[in-house]
PDB file of N, CA and C in Angstrom:
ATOM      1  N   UNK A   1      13.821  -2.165   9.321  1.00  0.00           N
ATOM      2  CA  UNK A   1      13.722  -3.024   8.149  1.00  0.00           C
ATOM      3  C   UNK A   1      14.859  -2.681   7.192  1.00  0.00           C
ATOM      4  N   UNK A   2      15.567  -3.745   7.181  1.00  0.00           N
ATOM      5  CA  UNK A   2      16.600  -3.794   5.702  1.00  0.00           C
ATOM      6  C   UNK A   2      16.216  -3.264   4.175  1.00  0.00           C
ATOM      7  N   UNK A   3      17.249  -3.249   3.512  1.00  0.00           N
ATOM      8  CA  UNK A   3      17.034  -2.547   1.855  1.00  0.00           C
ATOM      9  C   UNK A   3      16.698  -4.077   1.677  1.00  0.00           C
ATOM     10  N   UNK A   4      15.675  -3.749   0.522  1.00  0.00           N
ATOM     11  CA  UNK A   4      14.956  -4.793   0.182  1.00  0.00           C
ATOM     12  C   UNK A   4      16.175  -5.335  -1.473  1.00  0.00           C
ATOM     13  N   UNK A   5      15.998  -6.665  -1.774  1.00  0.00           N
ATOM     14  CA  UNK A   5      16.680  -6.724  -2.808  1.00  0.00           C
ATOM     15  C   UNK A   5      15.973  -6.860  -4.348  1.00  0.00           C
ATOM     16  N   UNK A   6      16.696  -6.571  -5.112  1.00  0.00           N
ATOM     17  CA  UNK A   6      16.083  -6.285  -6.461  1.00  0.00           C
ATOM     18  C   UNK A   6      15.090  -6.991  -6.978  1.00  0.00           C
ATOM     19  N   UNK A   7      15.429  -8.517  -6.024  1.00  0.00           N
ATOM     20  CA  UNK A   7      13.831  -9.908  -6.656  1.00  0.00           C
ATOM     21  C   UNK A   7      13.216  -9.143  -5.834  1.00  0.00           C
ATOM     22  N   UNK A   8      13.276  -8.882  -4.681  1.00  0.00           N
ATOM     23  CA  UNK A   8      11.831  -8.516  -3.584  1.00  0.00           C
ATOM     24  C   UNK A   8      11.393  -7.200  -4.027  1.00  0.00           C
ATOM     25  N   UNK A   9      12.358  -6.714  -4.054  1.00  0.00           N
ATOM     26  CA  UNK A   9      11.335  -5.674  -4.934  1.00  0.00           C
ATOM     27  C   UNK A   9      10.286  -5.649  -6.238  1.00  0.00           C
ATOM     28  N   UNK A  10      11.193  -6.574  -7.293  1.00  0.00           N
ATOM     29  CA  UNK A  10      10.635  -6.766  -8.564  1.00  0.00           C
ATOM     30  C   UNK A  10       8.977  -7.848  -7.698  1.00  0.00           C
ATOM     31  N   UNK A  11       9.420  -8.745  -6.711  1.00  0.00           N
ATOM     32  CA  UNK A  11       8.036  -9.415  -6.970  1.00  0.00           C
ATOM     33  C   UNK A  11       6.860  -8.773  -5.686  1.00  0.00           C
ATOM     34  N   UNK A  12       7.442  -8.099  -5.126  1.00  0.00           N
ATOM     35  CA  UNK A  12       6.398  -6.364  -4.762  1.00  0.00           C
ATOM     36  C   UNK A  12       5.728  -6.020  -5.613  1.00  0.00           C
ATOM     37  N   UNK A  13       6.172  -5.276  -6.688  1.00  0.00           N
ATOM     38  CA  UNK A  13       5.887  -4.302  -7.642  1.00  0.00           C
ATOM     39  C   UNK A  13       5.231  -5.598  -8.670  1.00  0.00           C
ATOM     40  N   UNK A  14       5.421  -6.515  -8.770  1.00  0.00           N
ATOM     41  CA  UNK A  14       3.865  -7.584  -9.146  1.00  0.00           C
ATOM     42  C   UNK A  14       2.944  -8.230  -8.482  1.00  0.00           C
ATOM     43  N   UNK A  15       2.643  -7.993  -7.374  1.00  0.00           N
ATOM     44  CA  UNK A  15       1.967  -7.806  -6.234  1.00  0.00           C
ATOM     45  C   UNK A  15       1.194  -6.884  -6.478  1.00  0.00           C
ATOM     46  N   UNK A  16       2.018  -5.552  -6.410  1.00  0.00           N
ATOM     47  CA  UNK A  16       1.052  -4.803  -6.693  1.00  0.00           C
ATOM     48  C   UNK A  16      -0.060  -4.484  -8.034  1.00  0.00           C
ATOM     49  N   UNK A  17       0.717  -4.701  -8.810  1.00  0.00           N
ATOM     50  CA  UNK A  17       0.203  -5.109 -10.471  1.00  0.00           C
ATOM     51  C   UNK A  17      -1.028  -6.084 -10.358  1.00  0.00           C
ATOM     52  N   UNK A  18      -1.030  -6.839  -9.891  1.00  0.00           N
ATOM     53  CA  UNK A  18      -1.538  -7.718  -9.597  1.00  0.00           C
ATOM     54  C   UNK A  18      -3.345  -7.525  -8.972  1.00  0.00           C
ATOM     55  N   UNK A  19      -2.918  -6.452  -8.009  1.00  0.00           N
ATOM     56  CA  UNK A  19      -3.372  -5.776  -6.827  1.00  0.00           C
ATOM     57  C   UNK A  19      -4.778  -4.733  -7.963  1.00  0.00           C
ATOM     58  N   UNK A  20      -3.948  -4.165  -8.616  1.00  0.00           N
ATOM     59  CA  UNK A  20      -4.635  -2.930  -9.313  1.00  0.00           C
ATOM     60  C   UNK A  20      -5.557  -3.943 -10.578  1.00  0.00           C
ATOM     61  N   UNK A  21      -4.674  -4.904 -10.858  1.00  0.00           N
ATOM     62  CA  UNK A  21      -5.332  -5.561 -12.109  1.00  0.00           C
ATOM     63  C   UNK A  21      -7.185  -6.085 -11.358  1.00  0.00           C
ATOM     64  N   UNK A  22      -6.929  -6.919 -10.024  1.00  0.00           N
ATOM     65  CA  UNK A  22      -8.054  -7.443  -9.315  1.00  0.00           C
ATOM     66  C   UNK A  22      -9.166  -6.068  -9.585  1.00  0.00           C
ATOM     67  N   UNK A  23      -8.467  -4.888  -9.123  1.00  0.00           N
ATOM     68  CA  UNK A  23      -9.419  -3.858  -8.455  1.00  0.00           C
ATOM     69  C   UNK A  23      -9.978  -3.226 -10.221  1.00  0.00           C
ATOM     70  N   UNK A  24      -9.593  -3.402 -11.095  1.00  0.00           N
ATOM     71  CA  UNK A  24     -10.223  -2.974 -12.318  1.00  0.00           C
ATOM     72  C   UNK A  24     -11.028  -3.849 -12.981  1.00  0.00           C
ATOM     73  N   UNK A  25     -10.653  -5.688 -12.603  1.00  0.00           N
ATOM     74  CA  UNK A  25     -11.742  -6.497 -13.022  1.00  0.00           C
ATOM     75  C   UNK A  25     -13.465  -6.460 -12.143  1.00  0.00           C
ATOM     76  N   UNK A  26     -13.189  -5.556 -10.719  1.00  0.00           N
ATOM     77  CA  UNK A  26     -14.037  -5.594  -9.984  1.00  0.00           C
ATOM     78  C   UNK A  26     -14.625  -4.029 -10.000  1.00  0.00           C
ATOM     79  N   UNK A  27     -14.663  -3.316 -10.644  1.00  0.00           N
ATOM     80  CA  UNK A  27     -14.929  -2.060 -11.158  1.00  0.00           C
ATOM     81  C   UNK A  27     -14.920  -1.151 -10.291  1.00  0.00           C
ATOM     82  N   UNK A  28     -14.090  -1.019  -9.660  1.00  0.00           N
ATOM     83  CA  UNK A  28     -13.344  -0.412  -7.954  1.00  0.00           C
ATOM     84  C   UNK A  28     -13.717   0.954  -8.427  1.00  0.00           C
ATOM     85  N   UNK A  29     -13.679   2.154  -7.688  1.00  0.00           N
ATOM     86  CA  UNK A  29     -13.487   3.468  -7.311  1.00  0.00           C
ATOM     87  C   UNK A  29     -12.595   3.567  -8.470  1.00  0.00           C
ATOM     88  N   UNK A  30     -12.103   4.819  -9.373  1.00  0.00           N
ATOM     89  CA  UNK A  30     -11.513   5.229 -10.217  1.00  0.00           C
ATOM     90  C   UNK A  30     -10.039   5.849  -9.513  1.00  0.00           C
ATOM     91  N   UNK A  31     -10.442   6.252  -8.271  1.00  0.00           N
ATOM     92  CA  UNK A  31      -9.436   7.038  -7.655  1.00  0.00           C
ATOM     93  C   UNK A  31      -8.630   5.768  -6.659  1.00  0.00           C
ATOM     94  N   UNK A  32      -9.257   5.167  -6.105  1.00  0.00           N
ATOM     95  CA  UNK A  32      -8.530   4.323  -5.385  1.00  0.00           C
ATOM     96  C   UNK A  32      -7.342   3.475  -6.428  1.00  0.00           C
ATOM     97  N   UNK A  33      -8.495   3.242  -7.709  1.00  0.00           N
ATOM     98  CA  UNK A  33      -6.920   2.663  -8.488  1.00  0.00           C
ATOM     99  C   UNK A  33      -6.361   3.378  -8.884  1.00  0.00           C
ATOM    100  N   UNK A  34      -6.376   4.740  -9.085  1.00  0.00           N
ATOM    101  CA  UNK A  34      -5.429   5.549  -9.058  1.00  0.00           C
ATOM    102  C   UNK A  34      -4.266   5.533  -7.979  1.00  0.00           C
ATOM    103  N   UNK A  35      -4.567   5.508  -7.043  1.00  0.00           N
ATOM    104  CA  UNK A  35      -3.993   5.579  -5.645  1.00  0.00           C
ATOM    105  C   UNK A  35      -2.590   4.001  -5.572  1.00  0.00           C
ATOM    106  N   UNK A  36      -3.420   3.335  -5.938  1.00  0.00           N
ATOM    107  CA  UNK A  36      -2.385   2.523  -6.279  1.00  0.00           C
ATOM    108  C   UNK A  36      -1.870   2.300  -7.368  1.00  0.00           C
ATOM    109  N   UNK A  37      -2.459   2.684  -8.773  1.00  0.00           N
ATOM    110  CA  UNK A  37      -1.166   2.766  -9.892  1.00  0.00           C
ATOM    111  C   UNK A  37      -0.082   3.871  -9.520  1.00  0.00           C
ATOM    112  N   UNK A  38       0.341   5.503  -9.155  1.00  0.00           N
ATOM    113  CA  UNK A  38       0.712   5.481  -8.373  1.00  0.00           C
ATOM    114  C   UNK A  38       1.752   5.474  -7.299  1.00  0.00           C
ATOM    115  N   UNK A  39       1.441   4.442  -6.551  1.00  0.00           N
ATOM    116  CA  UNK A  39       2.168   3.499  -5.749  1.00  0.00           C
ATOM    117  C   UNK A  39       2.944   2.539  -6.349  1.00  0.00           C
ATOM    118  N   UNK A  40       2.712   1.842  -7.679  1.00  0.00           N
ATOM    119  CA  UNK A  40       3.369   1.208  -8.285  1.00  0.00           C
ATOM    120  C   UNK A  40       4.000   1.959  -9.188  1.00  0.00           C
ATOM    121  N   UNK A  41       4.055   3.102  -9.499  1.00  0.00           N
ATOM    122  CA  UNK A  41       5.131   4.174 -10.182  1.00  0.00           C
ATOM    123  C   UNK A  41       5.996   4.413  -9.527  1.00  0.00           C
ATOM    124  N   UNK A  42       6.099   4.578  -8.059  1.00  0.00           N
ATOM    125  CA  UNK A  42       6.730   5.057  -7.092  1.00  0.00           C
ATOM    126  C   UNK A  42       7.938   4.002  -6.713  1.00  0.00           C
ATOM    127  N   UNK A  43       6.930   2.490  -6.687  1.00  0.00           N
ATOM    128  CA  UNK A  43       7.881   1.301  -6.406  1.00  0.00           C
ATOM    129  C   UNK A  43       8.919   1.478  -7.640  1.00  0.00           C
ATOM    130  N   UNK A  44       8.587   0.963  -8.912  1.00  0.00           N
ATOM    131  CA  UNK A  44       8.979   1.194  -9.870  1.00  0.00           C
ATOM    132  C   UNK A  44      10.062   1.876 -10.067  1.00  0.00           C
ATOM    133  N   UNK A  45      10.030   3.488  -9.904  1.00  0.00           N
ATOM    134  CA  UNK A  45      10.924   4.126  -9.833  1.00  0.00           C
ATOM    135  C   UNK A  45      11.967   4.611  -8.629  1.00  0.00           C
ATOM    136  N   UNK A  46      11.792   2.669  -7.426  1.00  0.00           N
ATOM    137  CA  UNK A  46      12.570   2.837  -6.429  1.00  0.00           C
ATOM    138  C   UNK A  46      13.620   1.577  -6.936  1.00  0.00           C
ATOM    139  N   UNK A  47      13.306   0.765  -7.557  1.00  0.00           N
ATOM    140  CA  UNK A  47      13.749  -0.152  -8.363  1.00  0.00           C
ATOM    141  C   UNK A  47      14.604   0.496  -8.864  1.00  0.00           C
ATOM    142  N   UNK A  48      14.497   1.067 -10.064  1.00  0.00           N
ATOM    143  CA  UNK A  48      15.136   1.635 -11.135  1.00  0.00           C
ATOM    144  C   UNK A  48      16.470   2.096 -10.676  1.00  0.00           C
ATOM    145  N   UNK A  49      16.191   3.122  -9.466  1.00  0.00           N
ATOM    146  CA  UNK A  49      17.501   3.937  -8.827  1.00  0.00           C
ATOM    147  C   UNK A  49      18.412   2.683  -8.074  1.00  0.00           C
ATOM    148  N   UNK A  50      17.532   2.063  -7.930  1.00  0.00           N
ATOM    149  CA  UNK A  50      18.968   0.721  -7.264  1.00  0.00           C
ATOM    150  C   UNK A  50      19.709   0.427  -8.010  1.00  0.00           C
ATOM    151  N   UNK A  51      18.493  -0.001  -9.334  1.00  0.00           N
ATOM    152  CA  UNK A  51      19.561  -0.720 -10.816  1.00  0.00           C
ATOM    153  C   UNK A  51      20.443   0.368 -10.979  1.00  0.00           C
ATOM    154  N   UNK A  52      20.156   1.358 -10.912  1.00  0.00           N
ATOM    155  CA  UNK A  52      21.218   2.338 -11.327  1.00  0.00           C
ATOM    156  C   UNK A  52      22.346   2.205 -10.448  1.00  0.00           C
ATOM    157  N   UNK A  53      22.076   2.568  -9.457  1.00  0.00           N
ATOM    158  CA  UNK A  53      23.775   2.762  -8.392  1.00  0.00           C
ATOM    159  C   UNK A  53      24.431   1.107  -8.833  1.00  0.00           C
ATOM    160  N   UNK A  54      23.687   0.208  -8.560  1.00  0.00           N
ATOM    161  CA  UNK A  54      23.928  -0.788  -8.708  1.00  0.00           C
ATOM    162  C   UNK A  54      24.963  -0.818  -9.684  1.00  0.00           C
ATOM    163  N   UNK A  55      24.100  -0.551 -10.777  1.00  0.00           N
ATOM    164  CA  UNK A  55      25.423  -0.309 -12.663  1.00  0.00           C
ATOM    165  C   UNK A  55      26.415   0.643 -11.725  1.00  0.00           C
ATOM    166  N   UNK A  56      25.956   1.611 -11.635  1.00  0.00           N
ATOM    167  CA  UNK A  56      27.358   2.399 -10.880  1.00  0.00           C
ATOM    168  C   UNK A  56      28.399   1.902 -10.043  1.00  0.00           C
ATOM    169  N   UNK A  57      28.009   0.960  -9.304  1.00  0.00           N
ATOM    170  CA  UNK A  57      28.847   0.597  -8.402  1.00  0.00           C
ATOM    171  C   UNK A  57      29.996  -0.727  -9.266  1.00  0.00           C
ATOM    172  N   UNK A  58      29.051  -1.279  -9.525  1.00  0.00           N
ATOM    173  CA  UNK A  58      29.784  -2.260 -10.423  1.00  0.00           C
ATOM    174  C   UNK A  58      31.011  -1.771 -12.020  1.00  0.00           C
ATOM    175  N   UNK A  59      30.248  -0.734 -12.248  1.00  0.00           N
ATOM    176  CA  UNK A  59      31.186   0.328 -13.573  1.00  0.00           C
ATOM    177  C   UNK A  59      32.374   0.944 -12.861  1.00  0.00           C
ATOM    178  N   UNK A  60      32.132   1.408 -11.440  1.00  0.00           N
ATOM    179  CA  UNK A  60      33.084   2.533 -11.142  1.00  0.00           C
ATOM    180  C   UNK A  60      34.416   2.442 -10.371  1.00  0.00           C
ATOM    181  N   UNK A  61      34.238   0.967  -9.806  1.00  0.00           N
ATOM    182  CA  UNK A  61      35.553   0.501  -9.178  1.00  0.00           C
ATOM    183  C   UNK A  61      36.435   0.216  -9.868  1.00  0.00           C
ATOM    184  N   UNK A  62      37.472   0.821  -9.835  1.00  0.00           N
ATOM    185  CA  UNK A  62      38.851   0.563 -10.485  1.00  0.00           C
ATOM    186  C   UNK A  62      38.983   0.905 -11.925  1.00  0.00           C
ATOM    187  N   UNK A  63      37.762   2.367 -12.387  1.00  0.00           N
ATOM    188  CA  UNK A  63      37.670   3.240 -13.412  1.00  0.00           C
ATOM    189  C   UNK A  63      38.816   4.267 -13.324  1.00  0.00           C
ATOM    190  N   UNK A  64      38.903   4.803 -14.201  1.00  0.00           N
ATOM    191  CA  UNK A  64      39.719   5.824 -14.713  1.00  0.00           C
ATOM    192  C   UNK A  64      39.350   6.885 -14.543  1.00  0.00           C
ATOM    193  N   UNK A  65      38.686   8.430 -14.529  1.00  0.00           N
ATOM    194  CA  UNK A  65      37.926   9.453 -14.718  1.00  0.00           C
ATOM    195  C   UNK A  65      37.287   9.124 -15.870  1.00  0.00           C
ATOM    196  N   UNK A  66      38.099   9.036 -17.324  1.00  0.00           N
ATOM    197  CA  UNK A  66      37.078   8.833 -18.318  1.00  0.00           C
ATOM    198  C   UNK A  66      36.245   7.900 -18.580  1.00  0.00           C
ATOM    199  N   UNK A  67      36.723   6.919 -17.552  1.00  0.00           N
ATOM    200  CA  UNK A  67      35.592   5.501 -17.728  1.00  0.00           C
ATOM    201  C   UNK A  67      34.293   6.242 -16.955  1.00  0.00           C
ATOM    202  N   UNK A  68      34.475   6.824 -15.607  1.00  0.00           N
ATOM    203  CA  UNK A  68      33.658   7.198 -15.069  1.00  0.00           C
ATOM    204  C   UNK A  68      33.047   7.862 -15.614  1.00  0.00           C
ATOM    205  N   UNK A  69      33.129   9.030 -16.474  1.00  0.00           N
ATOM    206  CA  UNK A  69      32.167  10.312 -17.338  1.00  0.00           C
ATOM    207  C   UNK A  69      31.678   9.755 -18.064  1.00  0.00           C
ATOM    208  N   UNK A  70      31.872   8.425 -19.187  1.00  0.00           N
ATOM    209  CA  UNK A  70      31.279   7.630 -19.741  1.00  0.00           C
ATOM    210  C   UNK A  70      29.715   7.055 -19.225  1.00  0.00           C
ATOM    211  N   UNK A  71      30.289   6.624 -17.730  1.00  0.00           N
ATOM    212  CA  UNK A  71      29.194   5.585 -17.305  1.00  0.00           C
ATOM    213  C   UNK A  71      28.326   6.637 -16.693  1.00  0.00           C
ATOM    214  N   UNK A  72      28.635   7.965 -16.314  1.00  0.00           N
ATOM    215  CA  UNK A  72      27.645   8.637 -15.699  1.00  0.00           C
ATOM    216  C   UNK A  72      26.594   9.259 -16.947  1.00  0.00           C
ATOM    217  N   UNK A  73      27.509   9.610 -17.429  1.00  0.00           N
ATOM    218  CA  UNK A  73      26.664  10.203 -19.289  1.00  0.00           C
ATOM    219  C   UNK A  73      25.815   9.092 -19.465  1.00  0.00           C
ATOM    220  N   UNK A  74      25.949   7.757 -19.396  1.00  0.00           N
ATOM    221  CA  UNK A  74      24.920   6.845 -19.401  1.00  0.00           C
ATOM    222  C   UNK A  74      23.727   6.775 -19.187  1.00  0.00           C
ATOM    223  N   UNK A  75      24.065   6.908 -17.701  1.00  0.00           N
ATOM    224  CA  UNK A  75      23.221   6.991 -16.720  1.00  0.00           C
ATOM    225  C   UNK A  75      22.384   8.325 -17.325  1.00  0.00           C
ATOM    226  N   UNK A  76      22.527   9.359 -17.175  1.00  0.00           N
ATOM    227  CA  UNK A  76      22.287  10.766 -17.469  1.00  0.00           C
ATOM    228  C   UNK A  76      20.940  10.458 -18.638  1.00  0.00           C
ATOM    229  N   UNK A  77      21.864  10.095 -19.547  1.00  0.00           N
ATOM    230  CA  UNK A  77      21.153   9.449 -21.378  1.00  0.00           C
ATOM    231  C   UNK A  77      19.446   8.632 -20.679  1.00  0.00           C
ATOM    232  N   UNK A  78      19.613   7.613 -20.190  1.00  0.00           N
ATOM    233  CA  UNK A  78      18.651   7.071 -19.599  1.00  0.00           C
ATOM    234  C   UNK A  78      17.054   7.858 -19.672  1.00  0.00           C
TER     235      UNK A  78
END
């Protein structure tokens, strides 16, 4: 399976939202929605690292060094 892209991911990760919202209107196990909030932290913060390289990749071609220490300090700041 291919890298998924930033919509498929973003409409995953409301899927899953979605997913956890059902299981709290239906007064589910405490731990199971745990189990999947989670899982949607995890998605979340698989997202995030794409957006990041992503900014990186797009900042760093045909940078300077100091453009680059800039955009990584960015990143870093985050």
């Amino acid at each position: 399976m291919g890298k998924l892209s930033l919509e498929q991911r973003v409409t995953r990760i409301l899927g899953q939202v979605k997913g956890v919202e059902k299981m709290v209107k239906e007064k589910r196990n405490q731990v199971e929605i745990l189990q999947q909030v989670t899982a949607v932290k995890k998605a979340i913060d698989g997202l995030s690292h794409e957006i990041i390289i992503d900014y990186f990749h797009d900042k760093v071609q045909d940078s300077n060094k100091e453009e680059v220490a800039t955009v990584i300090q960015r990143i870093i700041d985050l």
